[in-house]
Protein backbone atom coordinates (compact mmCIF):
# COMPACT_ATOMS: atom_id res chain seq x y z
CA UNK A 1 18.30 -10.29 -13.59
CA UNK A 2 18.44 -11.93 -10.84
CA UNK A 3 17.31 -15.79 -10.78
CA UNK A 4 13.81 -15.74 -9.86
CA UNK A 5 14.26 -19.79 -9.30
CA UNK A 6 16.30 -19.54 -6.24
CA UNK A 7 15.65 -18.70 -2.49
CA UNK A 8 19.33 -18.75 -2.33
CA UNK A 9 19.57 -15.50 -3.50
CA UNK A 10 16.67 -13.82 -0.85
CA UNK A 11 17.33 -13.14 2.50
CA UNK A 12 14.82 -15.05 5.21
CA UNK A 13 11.29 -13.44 5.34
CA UNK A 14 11.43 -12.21 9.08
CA UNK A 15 7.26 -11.60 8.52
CA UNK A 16 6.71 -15.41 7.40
CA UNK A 17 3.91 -17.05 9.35
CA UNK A 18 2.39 -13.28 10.27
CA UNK A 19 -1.36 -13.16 8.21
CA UNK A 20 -2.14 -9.67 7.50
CA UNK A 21 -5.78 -8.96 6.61
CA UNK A 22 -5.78 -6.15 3.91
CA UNK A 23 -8.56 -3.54 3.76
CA UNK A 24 -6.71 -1.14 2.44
CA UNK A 25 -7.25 1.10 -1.19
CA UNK A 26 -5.64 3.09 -3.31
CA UNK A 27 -1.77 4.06 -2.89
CA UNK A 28 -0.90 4.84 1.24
CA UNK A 29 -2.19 1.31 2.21
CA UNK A 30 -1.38 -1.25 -0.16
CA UNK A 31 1.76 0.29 -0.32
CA UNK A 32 2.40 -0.11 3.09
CA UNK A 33 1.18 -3.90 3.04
CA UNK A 34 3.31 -4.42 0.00
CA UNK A 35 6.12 -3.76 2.46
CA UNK A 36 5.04 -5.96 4.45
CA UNK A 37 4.38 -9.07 2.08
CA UNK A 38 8.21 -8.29 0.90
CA UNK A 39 8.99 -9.01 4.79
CA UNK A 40 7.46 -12.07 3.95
CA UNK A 41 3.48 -11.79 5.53
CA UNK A 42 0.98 -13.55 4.01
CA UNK A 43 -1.70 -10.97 2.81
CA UNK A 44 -5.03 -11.21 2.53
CA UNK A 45 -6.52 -7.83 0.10
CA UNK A 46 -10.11 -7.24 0.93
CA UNK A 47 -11.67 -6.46 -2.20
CA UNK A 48 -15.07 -5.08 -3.14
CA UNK A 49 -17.85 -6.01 -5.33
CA UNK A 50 -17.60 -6.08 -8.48
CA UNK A 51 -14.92 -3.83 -9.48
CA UNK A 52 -12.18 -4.18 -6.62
CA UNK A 53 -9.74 -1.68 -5.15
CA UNK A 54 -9.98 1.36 -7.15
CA UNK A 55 -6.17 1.74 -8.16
CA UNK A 56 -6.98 -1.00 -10.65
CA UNK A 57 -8.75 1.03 -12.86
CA UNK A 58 -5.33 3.85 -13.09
CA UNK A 59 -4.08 4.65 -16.34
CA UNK A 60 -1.78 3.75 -17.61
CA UNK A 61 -3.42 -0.26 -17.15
CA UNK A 62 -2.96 -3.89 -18.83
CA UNK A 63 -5.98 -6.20 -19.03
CA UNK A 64 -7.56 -4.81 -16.15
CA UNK A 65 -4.68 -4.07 -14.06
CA UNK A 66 -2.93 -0.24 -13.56
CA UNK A 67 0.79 0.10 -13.46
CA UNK A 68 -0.07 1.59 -10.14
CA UNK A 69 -1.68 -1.99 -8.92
CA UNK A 70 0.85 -4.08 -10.29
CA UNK A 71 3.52 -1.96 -8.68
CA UNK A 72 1.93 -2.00 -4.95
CA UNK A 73 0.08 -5.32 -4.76
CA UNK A 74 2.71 -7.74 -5.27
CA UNK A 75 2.63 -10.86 -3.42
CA UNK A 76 -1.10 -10.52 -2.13
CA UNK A 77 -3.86 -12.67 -2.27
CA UNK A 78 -7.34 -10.99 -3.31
CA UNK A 79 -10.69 -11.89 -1.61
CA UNK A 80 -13.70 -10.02 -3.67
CA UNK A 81 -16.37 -10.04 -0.69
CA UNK A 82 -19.49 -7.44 0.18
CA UNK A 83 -18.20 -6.93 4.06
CA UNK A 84 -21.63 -5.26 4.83
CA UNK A 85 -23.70 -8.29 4.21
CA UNK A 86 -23.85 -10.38 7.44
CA UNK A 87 -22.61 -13.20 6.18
CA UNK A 88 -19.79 -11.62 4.60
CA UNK A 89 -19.24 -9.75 8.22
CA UNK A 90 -19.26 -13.65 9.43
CA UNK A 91 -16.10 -14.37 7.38
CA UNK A 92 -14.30 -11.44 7.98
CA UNK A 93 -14.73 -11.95 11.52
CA UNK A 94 -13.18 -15.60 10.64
CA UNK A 95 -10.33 -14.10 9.43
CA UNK A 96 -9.49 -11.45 11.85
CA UNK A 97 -9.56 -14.52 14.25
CA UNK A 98 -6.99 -15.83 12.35
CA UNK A 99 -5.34 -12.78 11.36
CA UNK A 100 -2.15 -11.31 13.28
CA UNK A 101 -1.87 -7.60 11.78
CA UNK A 102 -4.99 -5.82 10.12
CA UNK A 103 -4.30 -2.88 7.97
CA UNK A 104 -6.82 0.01 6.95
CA UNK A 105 -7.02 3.11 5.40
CA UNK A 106 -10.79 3.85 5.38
CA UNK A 107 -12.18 7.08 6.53
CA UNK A 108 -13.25 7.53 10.35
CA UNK A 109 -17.14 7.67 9.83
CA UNK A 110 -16.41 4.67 7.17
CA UNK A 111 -14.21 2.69 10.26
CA UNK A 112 -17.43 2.91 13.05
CA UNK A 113 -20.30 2.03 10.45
CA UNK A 114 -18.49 -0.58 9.16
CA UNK A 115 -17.78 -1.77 12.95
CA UNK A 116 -14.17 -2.18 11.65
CA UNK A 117 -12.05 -0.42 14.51
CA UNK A 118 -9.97 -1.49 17.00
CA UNK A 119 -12.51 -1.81 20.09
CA UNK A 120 -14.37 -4.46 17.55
CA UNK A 121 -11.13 -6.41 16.49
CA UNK A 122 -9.40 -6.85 19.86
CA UNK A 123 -12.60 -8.12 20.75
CA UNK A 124 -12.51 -10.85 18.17
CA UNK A 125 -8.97 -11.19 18.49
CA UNK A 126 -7.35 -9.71 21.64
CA UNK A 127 -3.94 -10.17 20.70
CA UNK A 128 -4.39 -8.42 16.96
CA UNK A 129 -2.37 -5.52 15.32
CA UNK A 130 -4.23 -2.59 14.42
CA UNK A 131 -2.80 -0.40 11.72
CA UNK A 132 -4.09 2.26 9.96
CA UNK A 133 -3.69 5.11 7.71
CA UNK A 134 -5.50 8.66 7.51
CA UNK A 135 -5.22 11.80 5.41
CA UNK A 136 -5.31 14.06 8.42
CA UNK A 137 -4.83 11.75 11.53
CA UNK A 138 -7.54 10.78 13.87
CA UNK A 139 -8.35 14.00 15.65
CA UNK A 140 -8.83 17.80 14.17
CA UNK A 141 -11.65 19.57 12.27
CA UNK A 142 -10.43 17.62 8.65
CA UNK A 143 -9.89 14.03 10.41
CA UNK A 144 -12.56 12.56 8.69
CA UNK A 145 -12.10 14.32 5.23
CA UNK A 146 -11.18 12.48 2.18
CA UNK A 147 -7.37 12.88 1.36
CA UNK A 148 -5.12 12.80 -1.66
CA UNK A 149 -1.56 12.77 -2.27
CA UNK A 150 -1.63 15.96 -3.80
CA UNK A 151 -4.41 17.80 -1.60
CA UNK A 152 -2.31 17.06 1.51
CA UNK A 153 0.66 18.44 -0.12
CA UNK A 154 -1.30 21.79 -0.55
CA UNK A 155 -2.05 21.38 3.22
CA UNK A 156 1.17 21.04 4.38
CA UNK A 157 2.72 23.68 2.80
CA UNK A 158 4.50 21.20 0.23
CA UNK A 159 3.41 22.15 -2.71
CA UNK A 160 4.19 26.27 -1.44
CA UNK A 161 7.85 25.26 -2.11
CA UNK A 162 7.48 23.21 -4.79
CA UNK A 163 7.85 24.24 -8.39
CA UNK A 164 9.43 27.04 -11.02
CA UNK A 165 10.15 30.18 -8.82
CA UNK A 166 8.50 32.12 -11.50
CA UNK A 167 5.49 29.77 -11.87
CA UNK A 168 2.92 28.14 -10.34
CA UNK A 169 3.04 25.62 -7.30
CA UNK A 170 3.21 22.03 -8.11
CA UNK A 171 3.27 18.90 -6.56
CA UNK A 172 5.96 16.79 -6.39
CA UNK A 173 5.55 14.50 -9.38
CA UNK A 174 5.99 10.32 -7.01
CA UNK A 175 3.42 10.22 -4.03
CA UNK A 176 5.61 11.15 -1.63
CA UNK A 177 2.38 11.60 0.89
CA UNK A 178 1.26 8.01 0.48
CA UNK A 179 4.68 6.10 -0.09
CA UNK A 180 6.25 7.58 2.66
CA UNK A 181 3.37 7.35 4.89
CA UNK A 182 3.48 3.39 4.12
CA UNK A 183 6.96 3.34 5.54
CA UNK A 184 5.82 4.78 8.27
CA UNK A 185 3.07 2.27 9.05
CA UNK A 186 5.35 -0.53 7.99
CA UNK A 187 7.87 0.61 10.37
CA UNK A 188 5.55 0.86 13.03
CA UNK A 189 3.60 -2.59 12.73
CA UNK A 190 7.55 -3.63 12.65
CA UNK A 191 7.45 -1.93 16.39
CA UNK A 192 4.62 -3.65 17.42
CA UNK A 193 5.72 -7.29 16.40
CA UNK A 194 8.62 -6.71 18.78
CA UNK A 195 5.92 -5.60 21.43
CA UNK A 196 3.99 -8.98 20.68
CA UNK A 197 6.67 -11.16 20.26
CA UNK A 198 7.76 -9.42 23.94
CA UNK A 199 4.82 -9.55 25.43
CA UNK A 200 2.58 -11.61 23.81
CA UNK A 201 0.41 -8.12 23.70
CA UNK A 202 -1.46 -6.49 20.74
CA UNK A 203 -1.10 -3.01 19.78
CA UNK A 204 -3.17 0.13 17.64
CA UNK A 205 -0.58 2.21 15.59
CA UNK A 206 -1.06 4.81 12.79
CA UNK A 207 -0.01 7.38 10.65
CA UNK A 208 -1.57 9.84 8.76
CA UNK A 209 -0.11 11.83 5.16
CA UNK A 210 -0.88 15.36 6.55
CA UNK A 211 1.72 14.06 9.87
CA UNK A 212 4.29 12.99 7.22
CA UNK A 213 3.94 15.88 5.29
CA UNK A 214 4.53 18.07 8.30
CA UNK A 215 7.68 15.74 8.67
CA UNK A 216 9.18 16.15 5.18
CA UNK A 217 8.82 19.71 5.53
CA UNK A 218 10.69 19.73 9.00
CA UNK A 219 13.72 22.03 7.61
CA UNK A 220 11.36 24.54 6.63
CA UNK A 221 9.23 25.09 9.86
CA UNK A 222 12.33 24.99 11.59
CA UNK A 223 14.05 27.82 9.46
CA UNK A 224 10.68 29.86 9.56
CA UNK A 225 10.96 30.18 13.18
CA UNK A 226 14.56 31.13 13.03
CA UNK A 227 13.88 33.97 10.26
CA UNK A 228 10.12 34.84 10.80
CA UNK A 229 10.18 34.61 6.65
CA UNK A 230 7.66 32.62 4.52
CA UNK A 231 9.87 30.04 2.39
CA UNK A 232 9.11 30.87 -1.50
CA UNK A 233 9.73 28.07 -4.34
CA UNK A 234 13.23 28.03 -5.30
CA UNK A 235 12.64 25.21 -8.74
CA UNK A 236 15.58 22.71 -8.67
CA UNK A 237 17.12 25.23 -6.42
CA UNK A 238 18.12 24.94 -2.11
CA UNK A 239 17.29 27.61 -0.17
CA UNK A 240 20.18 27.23 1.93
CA UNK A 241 23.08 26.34 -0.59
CA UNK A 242 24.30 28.12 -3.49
CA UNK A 243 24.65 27.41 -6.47
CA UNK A 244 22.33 24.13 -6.19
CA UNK A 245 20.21 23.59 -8.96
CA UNK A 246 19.49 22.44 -13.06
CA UNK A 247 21.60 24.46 -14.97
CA UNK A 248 21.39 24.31 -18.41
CA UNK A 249 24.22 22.94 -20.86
CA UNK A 250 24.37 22.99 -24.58
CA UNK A 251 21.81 19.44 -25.03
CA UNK A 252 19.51 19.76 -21.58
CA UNK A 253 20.59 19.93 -18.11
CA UNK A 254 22.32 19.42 -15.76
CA UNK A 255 22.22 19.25 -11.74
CA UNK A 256 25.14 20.91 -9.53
CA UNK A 257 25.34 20.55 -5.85
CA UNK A 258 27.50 23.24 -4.06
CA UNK A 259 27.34 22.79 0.10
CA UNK A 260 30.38 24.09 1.38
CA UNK A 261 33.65 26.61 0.02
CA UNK A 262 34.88 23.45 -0.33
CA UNK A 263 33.16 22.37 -3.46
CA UNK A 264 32.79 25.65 -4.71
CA UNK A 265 36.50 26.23 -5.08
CA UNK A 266 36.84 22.59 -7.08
CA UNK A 267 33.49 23.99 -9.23
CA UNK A 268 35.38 27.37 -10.29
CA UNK A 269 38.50 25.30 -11.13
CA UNK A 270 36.79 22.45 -12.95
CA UNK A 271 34.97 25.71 -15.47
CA UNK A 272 38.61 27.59 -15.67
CA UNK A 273 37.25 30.55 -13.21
CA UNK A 274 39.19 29.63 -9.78
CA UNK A 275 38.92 33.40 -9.09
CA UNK A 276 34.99 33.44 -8.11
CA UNK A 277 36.30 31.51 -5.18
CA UNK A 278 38.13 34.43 -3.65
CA UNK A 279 35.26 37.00 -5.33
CA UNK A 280 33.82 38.79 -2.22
CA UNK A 281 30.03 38.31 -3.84
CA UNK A 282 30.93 34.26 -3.72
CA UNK A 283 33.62 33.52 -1.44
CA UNK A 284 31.50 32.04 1.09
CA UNK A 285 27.94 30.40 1.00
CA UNK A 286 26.25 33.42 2.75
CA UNK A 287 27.51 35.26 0.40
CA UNK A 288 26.73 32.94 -2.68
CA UNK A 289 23.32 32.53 -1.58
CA UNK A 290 22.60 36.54 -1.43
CA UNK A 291 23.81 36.63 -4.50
CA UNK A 292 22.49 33.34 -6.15
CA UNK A 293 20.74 35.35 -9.39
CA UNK A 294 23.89 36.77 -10.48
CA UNK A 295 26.16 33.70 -9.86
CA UNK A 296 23.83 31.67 -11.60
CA UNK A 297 23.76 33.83 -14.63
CA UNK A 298 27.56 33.28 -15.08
CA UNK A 299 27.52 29.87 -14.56
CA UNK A 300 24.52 29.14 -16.97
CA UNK A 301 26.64 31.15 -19.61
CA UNK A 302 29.40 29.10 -19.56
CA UNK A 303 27.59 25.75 -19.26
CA UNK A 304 25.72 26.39 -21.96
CA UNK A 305 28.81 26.81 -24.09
CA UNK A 306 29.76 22.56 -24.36
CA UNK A 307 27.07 19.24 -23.88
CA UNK A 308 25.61 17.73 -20.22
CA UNK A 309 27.88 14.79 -20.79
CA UNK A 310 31.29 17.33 -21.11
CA UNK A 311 30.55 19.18 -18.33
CA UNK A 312 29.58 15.66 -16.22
CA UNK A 313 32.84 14.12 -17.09
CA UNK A 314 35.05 17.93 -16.00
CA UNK A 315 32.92 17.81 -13.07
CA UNK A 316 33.39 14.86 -11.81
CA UNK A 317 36.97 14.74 -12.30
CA UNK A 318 37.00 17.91 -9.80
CA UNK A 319 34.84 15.51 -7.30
CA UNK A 320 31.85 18.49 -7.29
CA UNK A 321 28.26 16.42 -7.14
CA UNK A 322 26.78 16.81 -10.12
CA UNK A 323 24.17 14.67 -12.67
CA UNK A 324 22.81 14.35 -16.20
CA UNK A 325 19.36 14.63 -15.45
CA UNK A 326 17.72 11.26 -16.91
CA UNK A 327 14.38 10.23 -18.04
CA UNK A 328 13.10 6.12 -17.03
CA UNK A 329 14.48 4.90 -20.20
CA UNK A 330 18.03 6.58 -19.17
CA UNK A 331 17.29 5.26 -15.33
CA UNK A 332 16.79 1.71 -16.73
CA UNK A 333 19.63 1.48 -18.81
CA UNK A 334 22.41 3.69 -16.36
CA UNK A 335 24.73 1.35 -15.64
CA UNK A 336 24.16 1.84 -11.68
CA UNK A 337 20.91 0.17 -11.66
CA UNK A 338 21.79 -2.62 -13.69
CA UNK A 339 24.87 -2.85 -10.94
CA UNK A 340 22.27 -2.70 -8.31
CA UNK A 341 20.13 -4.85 -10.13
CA UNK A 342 17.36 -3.63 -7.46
CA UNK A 343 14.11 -5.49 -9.93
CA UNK A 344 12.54 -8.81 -10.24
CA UNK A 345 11.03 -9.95 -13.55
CA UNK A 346 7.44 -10.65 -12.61
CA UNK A 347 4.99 -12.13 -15.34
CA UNK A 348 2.04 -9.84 -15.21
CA UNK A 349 -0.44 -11.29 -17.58
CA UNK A 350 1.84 -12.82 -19.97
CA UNK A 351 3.58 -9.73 -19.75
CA UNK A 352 7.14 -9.88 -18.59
CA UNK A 353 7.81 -6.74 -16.17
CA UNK A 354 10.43 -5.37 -13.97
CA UNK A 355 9.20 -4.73 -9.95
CA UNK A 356 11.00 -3.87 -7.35
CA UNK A 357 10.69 -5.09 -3.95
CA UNK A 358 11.34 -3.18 -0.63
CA UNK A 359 15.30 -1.89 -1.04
CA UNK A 360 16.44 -3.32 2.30
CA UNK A 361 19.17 -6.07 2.13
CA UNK A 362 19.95 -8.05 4.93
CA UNK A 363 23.87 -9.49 4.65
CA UNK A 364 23.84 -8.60 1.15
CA UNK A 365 20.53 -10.53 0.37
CA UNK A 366 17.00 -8.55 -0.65
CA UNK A 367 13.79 -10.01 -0.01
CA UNK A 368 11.76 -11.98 -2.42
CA UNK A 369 8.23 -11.08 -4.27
CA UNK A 370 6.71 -14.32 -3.98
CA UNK A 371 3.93 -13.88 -6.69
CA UNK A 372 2.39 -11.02 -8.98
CA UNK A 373 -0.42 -8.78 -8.46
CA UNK A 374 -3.53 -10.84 -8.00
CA UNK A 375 -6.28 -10.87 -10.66
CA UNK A 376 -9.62 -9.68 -8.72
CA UNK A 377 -11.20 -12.27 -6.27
CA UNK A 378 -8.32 -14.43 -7.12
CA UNK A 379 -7.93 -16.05 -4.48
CA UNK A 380 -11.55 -16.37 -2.85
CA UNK A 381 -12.33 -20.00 -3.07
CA UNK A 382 -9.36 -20.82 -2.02
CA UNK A 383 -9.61 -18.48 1.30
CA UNK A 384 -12.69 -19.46 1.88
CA UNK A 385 -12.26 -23.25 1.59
CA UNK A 386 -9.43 -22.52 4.50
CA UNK A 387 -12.33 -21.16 6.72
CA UNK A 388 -14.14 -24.28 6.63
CA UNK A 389 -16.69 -23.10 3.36
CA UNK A 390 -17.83 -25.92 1.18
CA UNK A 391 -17.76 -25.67 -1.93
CA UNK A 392 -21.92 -25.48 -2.15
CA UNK A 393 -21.51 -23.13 0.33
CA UNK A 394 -19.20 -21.06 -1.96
CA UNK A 395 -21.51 -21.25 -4.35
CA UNK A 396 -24.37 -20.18 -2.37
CA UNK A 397 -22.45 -17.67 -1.26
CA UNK A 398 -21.49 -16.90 -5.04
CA UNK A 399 -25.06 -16.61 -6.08
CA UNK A 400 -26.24 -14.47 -2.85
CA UNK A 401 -23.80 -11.69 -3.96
CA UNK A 402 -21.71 -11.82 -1.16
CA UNK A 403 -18.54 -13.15 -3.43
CA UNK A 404 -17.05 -12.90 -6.59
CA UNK A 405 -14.83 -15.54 -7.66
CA UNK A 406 -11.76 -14.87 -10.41
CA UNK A 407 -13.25 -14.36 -13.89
């Protein structure tokens, strides 16, 4: 691994000096401010009383932290604080003065009671960025509906694609909805730093899962218009190539690629059949992909005949994409990750654990996790003291119920 001693090894933080105040829960949010601590911001996670953000309680979890937590709240501080009391209203209004980005995810009606929008922060702090994530964006009849990963997926037609072509829809199995709605919000409070650093002007930006999952499905809308036809779940399969797809050897699967005639004709010489290629039923993808069922048959009855790793190695001789399709233990031990080397070993209650960071490298050099996951209301007294708290005012504070220190 690589050694965790040295900022030689890390690129600059381009974020260091930026103070993000974190209210953000769950998986779209703190994964978006995880990106951002990478960058190097210092972040500030608003927690609440007394149990904390709710993806600590995930299974599978470790002395009170999920995999989940551990995996998106790197390199954050935690502040455990009741932000409806008035006096905990009093510091968070402290820190947004202090603050330079602000990050939510809360639901709209949540956002106005809670006085929390952007009106109410540039007021505080004029020049301030406002970020936040929705399910369904800030306008429309389910804009202030709840929102899950997998609920948004059904909305946006994801999930209609998604799955055995014989079976039943399914979701795709990472949050695609909440990671890559993070990257969009990280991208875009990237945007307005520029703006700031510019003009020395604040900005509001946003993003919302059911936008992104309109956006990941892009292909599809496009090719709807174009046909007039529903898309149906294809499995493994590619509705516009053929064959693409698991296909099953001797000992599991395997996945083949085929884009072009290309690749087909190196496929039907790598399995001894270089006559498909000049079969009318295959000889170009059109062709192949009217008549996927029956090519697929063939090919499944020969690559069934000898193991995943014989028909890898024949494969990739002939240059035709192809993969052994591997479980994490496989991932973790291929010998392109460990030449990638894209983890940092991060002690997670005296547990030693592998976490990846953002995978961005800046001439050559990736960007530095700078602590683990906090333990809840970790860092309180230590915020607070920053304000200007005493420490009998901490402990007033302590005993009112307005903070919870670490355990």
């Amino acid at each position: 691994m690589k050694d965790s001693h040295s900022d030689n090894n890390y690129t600059e933080k381009i974020l260091n000096g930026y103070t993000v105040l974190d209210f953000t829960t769950n998986i779209s949010g703190p994964s978006a401010t995880a990106i951002l601590g990478d960058l190097g911001a210092d972040i500030i996670k608003i927690e609440k009383i007394p149990k904390g953000d709710d993806s600590r309680s995930m299974e599978p979890s470790f002395n009170k932290k999920s995999a989940y937590f551990i995996a998106i709240n790197r390199s954050k501080k935690s502040l455990t604080i009741n932000i409806k009391d008035p006096k905990g209203r009093k510091i968070i209004e402290k820190l947004i003065e202090k603050s330079d980005i602000v990050v939510e995810n809360f639901r709209k009606d949540t956002v106005k009671s809670l006085k929390l929008d952007y009106k109410n922060m540039k007021n505080i702090n004029e020049r301030i960025i406002y970020a936040s994530i929705r399910s369904y964006g800030d306008i429309g009849p389910l804009s202030n509906n709840p929102g899950y990963d997998a609920i948004i997926q059904a909305e946006t037609g994801i999930m209609s694609i998604n799955g055995n072509k014989n079976g039943k829809p399914a979701r795709v199995g990472v949050s695609v909805l909440d990671v890559g709605s993070a990257m969009w919000l990280a991208m875009a409070v990237l945007t307005a730093v520029i703006k700031k650093e510019r003009t020395g002007k604040g900005s509001e930006v946003s993003t919302s899962l059911y936008e992104t999952g309109l956006y990941w499905m892009n292909y599809y809308i496009e090719a709807f218009q174009l046909t007039g036809k529903i898309p149906r779940r294809y499995g493994s399969e590619h509705m516009s190539f053929a064959p693409y797809g698991a296909f099953q050897a001797s000992d599991g699967y395997i996945i083949i690629g085929i884009s072009n005639d290309n690749l087909f004709s190196r496929l039907t010489e790598a399995i001894k059949m270089p006559e498909l290629a000049y079969n009318p039923l295959y000889k170009t993808n059109k062709e192949r992909v009217k008549n996927r069922k029956k090519l697929n048959s063939l090919l499944t009855s020969i690559l069934i005949k000898n193991t995943k790793e014989y028909w890898k190695k024949i494969l990739s001789e002939k240059l035709v994409p192809c993969a052994v399709i591997k479980d994490i233990n496989d991932v973790l031990e291929a010998e392109q990750t460990k030449a990638l080397n894209p983890f940092q070993l991060i002690m997670e209650n005296g547990r030693e654990m592998k976490v990846q960071p953002v995978p961005i490298a800046v001439n050559g050099k990736h960007f530095k996790i700078n602590k683990p996951s906090p333990e809840l209301g970790e860092d309180t007294v230590d915020i607070l003291s920053i304000l200007g708290y005493s420490e009998s005012d901490i402990m007033e504070l302590e005993s009112s119920g307005i903070i919870k220190k670490a355990m």
